[in-house]
Protein backbone atom coordinates (compact mmCIF):
# COMPACT_ATOMS: atom_id res chain seq x y z
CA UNK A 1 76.76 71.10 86.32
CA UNK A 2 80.24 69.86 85.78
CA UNK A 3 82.84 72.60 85.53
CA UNK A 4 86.18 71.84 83.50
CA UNK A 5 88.75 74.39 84.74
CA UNK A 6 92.05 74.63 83.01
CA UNK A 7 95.26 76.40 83.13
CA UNK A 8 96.08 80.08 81.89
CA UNK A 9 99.64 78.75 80.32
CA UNK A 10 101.31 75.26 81.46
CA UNK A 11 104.54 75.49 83.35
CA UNK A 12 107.41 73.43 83.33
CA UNK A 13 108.87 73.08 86.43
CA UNK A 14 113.24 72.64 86.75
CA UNK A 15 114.44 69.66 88.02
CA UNK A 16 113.39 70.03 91.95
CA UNK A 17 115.75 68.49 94.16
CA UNK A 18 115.42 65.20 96.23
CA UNK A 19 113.43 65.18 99.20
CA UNK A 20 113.68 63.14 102.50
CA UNK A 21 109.75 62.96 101.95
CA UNK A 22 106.12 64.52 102.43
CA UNK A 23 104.46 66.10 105.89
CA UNK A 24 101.25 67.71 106.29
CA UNK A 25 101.16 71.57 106.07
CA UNK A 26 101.03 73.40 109.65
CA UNK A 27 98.20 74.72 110.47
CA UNK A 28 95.77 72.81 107.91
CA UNK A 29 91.73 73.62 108.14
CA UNK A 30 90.03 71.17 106.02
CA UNK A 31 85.82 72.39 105.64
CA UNK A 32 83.54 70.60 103.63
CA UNK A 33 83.89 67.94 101.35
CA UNK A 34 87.49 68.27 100.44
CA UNK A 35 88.61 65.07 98.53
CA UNK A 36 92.31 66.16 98.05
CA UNK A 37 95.83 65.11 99.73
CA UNK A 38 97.97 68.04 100.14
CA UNK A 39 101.22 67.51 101.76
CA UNK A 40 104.26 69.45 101.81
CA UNK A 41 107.63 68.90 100.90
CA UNK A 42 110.44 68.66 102.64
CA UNK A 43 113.23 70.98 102.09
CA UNK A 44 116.66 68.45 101.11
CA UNK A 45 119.52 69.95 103.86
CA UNK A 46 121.93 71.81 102.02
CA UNK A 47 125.29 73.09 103.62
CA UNK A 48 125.02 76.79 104.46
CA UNK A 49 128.08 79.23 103.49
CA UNK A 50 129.84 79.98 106.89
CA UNK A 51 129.80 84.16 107.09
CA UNK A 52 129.78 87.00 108.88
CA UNK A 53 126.73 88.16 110.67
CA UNK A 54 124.97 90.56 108.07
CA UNK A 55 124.32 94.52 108.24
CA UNK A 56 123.08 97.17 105.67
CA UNK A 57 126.22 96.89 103.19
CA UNK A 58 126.03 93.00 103.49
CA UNK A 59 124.18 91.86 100.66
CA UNK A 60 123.50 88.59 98.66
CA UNK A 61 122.67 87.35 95.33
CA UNK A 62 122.20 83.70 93.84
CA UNK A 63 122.94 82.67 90.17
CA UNK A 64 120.40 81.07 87.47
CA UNK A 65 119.69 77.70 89.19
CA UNK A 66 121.01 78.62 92.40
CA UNK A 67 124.81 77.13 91.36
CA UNK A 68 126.89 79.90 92.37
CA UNK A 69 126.23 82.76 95.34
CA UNK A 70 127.89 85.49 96.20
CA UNK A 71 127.24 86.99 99.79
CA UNK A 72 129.11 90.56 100.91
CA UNK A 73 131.58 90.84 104.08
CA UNK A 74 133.05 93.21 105.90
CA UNK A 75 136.16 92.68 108.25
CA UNK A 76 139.00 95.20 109.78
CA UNK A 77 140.83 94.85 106.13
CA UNK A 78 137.80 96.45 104.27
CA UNK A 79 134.76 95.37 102.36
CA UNK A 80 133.94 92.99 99.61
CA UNK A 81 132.41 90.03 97.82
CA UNK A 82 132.82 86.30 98.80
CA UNK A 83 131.93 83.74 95.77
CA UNK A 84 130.36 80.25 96.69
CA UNK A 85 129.00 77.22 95.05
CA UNK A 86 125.82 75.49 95.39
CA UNK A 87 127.21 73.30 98.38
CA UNK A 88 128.89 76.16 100.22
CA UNK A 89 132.28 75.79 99.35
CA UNK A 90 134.32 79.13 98.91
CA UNK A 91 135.61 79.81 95.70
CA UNK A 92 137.31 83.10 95.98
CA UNK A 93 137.13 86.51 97.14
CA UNK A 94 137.65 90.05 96.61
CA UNK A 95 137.38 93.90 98.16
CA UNK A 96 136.05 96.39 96.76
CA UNK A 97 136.83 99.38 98.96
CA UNK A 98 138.41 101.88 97.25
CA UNK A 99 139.56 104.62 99.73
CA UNK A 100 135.45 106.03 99.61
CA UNK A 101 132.39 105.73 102.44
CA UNK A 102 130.29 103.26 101.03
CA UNK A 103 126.61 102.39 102.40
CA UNK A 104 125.24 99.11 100.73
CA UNK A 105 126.61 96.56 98.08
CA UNK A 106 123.90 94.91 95.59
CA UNK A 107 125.93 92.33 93.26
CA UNK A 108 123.53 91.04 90.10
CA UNK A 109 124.43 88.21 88.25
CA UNK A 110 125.01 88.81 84.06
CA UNK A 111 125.88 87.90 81.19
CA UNK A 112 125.13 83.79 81.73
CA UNK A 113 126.72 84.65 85.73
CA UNK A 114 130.17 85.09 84.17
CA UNK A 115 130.13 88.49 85.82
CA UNK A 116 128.39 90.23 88.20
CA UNK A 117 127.36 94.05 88.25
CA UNK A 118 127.91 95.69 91.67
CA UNK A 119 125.82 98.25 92.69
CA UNK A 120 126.80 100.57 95.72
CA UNK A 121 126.44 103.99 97.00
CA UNK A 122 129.45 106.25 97.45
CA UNK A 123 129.77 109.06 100.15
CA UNK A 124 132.95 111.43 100.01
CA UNK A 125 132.55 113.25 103.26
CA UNK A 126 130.02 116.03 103.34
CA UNK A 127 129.93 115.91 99.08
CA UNK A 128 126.10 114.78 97.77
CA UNK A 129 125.51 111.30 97.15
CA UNK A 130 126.80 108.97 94.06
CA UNK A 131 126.02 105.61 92.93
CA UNK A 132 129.00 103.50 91.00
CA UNK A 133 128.28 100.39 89.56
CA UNK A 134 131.15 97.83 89.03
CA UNK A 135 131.45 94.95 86.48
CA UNK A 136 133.33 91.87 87.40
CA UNK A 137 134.22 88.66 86.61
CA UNK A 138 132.74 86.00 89.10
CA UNK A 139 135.83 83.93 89.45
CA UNK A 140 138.78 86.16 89.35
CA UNK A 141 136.87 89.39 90.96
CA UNK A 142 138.73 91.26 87.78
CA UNK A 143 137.23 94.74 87.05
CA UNK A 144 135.95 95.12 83.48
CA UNK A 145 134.20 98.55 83.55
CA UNK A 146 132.73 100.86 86.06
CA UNK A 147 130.35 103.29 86.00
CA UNK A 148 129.73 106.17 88.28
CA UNK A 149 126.60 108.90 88.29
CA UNK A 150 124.04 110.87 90.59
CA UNK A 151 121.90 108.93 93.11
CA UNK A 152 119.42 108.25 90.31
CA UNK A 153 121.45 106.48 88.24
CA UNK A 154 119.60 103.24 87.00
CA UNK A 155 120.33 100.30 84.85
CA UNK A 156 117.96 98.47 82.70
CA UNK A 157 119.19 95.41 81.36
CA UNK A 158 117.22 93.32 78.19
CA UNK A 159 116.50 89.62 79.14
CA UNK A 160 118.67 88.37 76.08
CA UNK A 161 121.69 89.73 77.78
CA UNK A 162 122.78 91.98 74.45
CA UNK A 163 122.23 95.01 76.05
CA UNK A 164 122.48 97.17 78.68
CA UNK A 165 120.91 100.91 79.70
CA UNK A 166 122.26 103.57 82.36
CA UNK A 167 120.08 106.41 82.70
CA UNK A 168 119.51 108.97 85.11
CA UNK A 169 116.85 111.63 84.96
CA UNK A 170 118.78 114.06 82.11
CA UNK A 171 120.43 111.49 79.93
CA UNK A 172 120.56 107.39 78.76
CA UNK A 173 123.50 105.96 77.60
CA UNK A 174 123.01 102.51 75.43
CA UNK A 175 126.05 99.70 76.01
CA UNK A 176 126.63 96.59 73.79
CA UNK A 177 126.30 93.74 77.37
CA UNK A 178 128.97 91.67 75.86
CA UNK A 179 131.82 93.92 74.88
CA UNK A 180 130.90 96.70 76.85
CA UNK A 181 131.21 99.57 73.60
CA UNK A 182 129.30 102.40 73.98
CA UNK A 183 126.38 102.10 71.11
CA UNK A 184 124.44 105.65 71.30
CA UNK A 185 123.56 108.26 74.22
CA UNK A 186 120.45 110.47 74.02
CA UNK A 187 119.24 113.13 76.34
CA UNK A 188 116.32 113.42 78.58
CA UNK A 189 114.44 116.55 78.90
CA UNK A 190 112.87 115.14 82.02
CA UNK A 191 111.31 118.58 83.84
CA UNK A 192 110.01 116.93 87.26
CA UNK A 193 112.44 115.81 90.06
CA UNK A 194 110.11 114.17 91.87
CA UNK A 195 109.39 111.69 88.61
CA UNK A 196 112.00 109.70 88.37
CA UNK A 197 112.46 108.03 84.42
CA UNK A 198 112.16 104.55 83.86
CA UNK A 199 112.69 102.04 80.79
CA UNK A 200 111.88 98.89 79.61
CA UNK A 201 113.20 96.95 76.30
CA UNK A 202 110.28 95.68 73.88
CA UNK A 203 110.08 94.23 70.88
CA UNK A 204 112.68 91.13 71.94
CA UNK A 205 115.25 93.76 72.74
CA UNK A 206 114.89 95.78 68.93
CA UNK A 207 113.26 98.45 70.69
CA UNK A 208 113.62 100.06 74.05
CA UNK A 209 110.68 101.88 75.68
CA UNK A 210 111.50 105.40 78.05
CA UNK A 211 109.30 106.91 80.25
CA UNK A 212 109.64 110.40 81.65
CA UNK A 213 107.68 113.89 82.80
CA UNK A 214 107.67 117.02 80.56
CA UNK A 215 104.84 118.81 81.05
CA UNK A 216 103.13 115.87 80.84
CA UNK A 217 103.97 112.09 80.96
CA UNK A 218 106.27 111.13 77.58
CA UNK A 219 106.85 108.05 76.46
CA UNK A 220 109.54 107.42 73.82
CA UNK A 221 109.96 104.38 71.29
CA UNK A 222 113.81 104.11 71.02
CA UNK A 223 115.89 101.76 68.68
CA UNK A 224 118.04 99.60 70.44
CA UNK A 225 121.27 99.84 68.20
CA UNK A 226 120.87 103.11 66.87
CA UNK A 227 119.08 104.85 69.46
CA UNK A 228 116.77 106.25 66.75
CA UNK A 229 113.60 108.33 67.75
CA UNK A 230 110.85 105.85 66.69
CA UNK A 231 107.49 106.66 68.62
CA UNK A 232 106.30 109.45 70.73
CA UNK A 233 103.62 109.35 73.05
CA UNK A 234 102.31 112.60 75.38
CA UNK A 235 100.11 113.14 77.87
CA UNK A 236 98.75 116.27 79.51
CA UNK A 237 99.01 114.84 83.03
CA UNK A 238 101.47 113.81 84.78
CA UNK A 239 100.13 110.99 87.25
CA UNK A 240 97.56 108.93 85.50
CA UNK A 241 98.94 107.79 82.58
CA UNK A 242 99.74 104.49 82.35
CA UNK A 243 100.86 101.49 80.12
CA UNK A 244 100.55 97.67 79.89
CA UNK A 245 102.08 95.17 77.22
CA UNK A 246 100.99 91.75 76.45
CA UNK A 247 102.62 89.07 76.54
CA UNK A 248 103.26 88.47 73.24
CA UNK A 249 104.51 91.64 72.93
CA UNK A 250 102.29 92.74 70.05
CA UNK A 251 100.24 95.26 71.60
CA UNK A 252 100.77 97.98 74.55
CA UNK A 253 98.09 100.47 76.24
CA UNK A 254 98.36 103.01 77.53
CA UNK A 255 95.27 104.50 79.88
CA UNK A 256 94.12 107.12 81.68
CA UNK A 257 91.50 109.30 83.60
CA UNK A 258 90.05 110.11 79.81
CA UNK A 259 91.06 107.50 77.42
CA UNK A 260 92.09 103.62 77.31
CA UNK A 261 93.84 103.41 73.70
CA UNK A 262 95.48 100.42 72.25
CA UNK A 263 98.50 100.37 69.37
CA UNK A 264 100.19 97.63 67.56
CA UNK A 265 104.38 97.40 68.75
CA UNK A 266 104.60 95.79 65.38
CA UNK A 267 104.03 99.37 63.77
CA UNK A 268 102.79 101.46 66.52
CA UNK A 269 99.22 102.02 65.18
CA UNK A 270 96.59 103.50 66.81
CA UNK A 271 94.00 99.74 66.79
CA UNK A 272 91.02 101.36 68.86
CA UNK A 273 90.21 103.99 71.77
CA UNK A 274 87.87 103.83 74.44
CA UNK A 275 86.84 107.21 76.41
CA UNK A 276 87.20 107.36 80.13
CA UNK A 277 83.31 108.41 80.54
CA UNK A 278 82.97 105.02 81.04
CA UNK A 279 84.15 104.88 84.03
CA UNK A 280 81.71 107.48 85.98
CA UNK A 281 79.71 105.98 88.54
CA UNK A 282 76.93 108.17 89.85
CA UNK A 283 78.01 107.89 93.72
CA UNK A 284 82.16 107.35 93.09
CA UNK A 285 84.42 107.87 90.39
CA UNK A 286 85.67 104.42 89.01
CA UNK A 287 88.92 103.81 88.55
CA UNK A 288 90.99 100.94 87.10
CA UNK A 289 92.37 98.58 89.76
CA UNK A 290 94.08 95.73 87.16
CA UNK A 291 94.16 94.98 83.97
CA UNK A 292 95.24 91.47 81.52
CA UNK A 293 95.95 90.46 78.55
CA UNK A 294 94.74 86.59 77.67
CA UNK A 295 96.12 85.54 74.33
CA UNK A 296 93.68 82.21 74.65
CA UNK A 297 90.45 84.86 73.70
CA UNK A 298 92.44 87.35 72.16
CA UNK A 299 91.44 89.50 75.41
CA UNK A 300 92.10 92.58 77.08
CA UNK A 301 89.92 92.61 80.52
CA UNK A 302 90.23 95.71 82.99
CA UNK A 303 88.91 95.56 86.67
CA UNK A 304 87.46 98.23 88.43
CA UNK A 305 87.61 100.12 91.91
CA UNK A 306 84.02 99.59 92.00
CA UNK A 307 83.75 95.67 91.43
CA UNK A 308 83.39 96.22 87.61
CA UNK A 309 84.96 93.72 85.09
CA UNK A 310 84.83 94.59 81.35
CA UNK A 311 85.89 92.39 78.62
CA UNK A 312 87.36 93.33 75.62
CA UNK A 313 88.82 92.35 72.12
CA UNK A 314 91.82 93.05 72.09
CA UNK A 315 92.74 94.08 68.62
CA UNK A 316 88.86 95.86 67.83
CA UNK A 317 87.93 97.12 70.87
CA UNK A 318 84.37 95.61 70.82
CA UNK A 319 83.00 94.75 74.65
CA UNK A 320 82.28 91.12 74.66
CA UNK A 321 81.20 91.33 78.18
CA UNK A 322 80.43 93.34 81.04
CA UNK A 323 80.42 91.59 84.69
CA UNK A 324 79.86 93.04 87.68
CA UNK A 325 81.42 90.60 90.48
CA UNK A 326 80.45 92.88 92.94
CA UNK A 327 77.36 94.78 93.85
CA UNK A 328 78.05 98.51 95.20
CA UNK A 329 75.53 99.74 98.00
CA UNK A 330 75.98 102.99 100.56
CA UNK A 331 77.23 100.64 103.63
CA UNK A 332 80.02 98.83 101.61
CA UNK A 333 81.96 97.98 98.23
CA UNK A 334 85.42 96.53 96.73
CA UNK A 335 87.28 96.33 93.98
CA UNK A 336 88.44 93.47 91.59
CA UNK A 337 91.85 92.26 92.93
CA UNK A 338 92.58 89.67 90.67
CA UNK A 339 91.42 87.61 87.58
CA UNK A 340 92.55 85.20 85.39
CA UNK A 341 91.27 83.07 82.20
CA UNK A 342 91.11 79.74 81.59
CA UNK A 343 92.85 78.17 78.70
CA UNK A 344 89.85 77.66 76.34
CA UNK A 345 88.64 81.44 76.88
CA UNK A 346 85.49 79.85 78.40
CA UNK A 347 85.41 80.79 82.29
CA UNK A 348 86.72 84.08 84.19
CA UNK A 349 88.07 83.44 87.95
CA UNK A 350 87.92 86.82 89.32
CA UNK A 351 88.96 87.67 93.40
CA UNK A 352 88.00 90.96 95.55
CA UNK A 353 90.14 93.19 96.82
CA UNK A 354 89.64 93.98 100.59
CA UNK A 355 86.12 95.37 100.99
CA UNK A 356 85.61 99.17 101.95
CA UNK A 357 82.87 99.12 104.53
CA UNK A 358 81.54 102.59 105.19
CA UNK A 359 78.56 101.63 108.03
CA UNK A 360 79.94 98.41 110.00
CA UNK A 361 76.35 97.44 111.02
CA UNK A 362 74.69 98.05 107.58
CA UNK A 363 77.37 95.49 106.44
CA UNK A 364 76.77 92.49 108.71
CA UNK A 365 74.11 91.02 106.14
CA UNK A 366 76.47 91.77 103.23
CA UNK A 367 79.27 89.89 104.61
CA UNK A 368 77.11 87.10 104.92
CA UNK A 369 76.26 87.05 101.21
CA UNK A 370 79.90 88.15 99.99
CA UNK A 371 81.60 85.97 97.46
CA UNK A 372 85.69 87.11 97.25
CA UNK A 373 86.14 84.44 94.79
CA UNK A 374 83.56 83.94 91.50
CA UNK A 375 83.57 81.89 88.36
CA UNK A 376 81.65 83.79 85.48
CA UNK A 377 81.29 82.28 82.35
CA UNK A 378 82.63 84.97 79.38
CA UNK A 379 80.18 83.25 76.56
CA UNK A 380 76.66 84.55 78.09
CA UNK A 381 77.84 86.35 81.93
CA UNK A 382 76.33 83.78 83.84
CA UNK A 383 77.84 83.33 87.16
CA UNK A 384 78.72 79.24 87.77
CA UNK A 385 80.56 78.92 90.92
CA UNK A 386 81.40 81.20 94.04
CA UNK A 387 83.24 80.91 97.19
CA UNK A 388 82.02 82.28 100.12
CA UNK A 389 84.11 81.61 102.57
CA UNK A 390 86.45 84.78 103.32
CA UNK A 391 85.86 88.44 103.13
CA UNK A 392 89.35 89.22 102.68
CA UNK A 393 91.73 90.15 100.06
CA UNK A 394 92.30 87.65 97.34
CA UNK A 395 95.04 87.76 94.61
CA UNK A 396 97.49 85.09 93.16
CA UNK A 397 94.79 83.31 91.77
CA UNK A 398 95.44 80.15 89.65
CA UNK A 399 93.45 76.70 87.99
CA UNK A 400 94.36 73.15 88.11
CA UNK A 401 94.83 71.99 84.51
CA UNK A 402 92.70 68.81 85.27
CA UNK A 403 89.84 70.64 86.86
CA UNK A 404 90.32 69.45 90.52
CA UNK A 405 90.55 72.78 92.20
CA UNK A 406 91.10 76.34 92.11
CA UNK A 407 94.11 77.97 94.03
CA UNK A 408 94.47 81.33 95.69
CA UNK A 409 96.05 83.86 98.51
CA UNK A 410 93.49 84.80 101.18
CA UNK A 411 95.11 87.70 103.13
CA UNK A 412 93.15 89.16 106.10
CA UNK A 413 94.64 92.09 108.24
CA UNK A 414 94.67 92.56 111.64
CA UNK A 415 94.68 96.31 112.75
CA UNK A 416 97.81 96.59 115.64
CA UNK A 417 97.11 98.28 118.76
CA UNK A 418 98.67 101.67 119.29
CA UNK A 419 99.39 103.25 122.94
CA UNK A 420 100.86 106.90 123.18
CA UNK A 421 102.76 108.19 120.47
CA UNK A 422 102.93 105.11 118.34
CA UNK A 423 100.43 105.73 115.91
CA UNK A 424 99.59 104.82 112.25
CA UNK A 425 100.90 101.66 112.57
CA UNK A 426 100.40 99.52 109.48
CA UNK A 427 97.80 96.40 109.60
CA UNK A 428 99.62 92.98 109.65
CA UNK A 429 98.61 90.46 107.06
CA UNK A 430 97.49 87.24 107.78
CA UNK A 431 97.85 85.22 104.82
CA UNK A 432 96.46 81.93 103.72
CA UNK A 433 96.75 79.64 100.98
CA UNK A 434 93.32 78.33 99.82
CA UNK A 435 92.80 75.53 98.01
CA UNK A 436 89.19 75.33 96.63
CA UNK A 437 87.00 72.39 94.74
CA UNK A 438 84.22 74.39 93.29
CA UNK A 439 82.14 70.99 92.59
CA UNK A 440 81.70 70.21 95.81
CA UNK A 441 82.17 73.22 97.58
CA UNK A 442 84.94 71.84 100.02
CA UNK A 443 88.42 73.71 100.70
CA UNK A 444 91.52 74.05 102.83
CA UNK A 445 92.86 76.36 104.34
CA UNK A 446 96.68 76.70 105.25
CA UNK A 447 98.85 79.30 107.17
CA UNK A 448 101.02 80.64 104.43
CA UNK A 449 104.75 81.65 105.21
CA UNK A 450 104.98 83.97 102.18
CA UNK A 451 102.82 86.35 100.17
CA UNK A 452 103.01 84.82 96.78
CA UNK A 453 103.51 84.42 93.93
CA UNK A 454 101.79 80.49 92.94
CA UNK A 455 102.85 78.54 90.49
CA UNK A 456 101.61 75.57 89.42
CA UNK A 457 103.08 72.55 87.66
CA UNK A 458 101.87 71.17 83.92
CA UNK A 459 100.11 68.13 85.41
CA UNK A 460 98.25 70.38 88.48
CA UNK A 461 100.25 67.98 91.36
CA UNK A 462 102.40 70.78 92.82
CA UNK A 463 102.04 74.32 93.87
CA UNK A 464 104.65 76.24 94.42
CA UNK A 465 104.14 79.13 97.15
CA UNK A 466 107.18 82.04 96.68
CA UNK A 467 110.04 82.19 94.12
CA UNK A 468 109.73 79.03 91.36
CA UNK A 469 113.24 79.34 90.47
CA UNK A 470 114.70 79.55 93.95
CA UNK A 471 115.40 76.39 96.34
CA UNK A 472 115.21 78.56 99.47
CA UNK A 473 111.96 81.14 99.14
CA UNK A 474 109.28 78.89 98.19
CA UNK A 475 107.56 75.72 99.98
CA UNK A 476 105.96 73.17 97.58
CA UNK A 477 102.61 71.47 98.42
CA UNK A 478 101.91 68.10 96.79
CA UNK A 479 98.13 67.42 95.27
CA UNK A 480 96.84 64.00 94.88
């Protein structure tokens, strides 16, 4: 049976740079009957800024398209910011020691990288610690505003660049990004100092989502301009209440140990509620590991801790199908670690997380059966391809448009040795990238220099392993 795999969303790549040509990956395992080129691209040599050898307050950031950088310093004079451009040549620089103890710098660029926001923590002798942030013009190093609070003093800033939050956990304080006016303030009545608030902008920046404890986990629907209460939602614990918007930004829920509920942003309706019960195994409570919204079947799908996938509508609630990837018996079980749709709504590609075993000689014949990757089709549940070939972690999971192959992260971890007092050392990952023909059953296998994420170009001919938008954290892999 011919399988036609296709791309969640096509991406676009930016214009990549010219390379001096293709190698082979290191470290390339090619088993079965792969029919695929992969080769990797060559990185184009690209002068490197000249500076100082970097410590703790020596930070970095890069501009949108990687055309201006600006890297910290720190001489006998003082500290501050250099500015470069893409081929390394200085364009200016400027301190920004001001008489206090400062730890770290973290410049951001804003507001289309005509400024940059400086973040950096302030000591005054033996007084408790304060974070000021600075705005600046990138060329001149000019100071347009500053802004000093506690240590929890955060910034949230909406992707269209209009505005721009500072809250701590008592109080939020709503700036116009262009002009800098103050447009409202609103207190807090956060009650836990061990939850720190948090805040997102919805709604293409109308509406700006807060997040804080009292008595409970709060949520708070906030207009952007005004700062006009909009939306309240409570819950009565203070851990396991979560949220999740799509990407269309039509519809958020929120879940927790009792209830998965689902509201409209448009008007913040209640659309359906599911209770927790569901997720009571006899042997193990199960809990949700992931969850996604596809806008190709209008679905909502959850994983579970206990190898559990459940597919929903996502503006009903109805349950259009119940998989379970992964059998749970005494010796040994895992949970879903990652999924993703096809285009059509037509086929779920659904990875493990790294398997719990309980009784390591129980599980010898289970790991010989153990599929971390499957291909279930949504229509009827049927399962219609699985790989086999792991019994590690899998995540970063993504199709090839034209159907060639299926792309993914295998990460397997190595327990360290531990002598003495060193103890509780954490496993080190060994990560792979995996690229999988489910017609034939052939793969490859390649030692992977970074954990993600993939991306994968309109026509299915690249991959990009790391950062799409960044020329130095990724490695691209060619597919013919």
């Amino acid at each position: 049976m011919k399988i036609q795999i296709i791309i969640i969303a096509t991406i676009t790549l930016f214009s990549l740079p010219a390379f001096a040509g293709n190698e082979p990956p290191l470290d390339m395992q090619i088993i079965g009957n792969f029919s695929l080129k992969v080769t990797q691209q060559r990185k184009p040599d690209i002068p490197k800024p000249s500076v100082p050898e970097k410590d703790d307050k020596l930070t970095s950031a890069m501009s949108p398209y990687g055309l201006i950088s600006i890297v910290g310093y720190e001489d006998k004079s003082g500290s501050g910011l250099t500015v470069f451009d893409s081929f390394g040549h200085k364009l200016n620089s400027f301190k920004l020691d001001d008489g206090h103890d400062h730890h770290r710098y973290e410049p951001k660029f804003i507001n289309s990288a005509t400024q940059i926001l400086v973040a950096h923590d302030l000591f005054e002798g033996d007084a408790s610690h304060r974070i000021v942030y600075d705005v600046r013009d990138v060329r001149t190093g000019k100071l347009i505003k500053k802004f000093e609070g506690t240590d929890r003093l955060e910034y949230y800033a909406a992707s269209s660049q209009k505005y721009i939050a500072f809250m701590d956990d008592k109080h939020i304080d709503m700036y116009d990004f262009v002009h800098w006016h103050l447009l409202w303030s609103a207190p807090i009545p956060n009650d836990d100092m061990y939850v720190l608030p948090s805040a997102e902008f919805v709604n293409d920046a109308k509406q700006i989502l807060i997040y804080y404890s009292k008595g409970g986990q709060i949520y708070d629907v906030r207009d952007v301009k005004t700062g006009k209460l909009i939306k309240k939602f409570e819950s009565t614990s203070h851990y396991i209440f979560e949220h999740h918007i799509s990407p269309s930004q039509k519809l958020i829920v929120f879940h927790s140990s009792t209830h998965i509920d689902m509201y409209s942003m448009v008007d913040w309706r209640l659309l359906w509620s599911v209770p927790g019960k569901m997720w009571v195994n006899s042997n193990r409570k199960e809990q949700i590991k992931l969850e996604r919204f596809f806008p190709s079947g209008n679905y909502y799908v959850i994983g579970s801790s206990l190898g559990k996938v459940v597919v929903f509508n996502a503006t009903t609630g109805q349950i259009i199908r119940t998989i379970q990837a992964y059998k749970v018996i005494p010796c040994c079980s895992t949970g879903i670690g990652d999924i993703t749709l096809d285009q059509k709504g037509e086929f779920l590609l659904i990875g493990s997380e790294s398997p719990s075993i309980h009784q390591e000689e129980a599980a010898v014949l289970w790991k010989k059966s153990f599929a971390p990757v499957q291909i279930w089709r949504v229509s009827d549940g049927k399962l219609v391809a699985s790989f086999t070939q792991s019994a590690s972690e899998i995540n970063a999971l993504v199709w090839d448009p034209k159907g060639r192959y299926v792309a993914f992260l295998d990460t397997e971890f190595t327990v360290q040795q531990t002598y003495g007092s060193d103890k509780g050392l954490p496993p080190i990952p060994n990560i792979h990238l995996c690229i999988w023909q489910p017609e034939t059953g052939g793969f490859t296998r390649i030692q992977s220099p970074s954990s993600g994420p993939l991306t994968i170009s309109s026509d299915g001919n690249s991959i990009i392993l790391g950062d799409a938008d960044s020329k130095d954290n990724n490695v691209i892999f060619n597919i013919q």
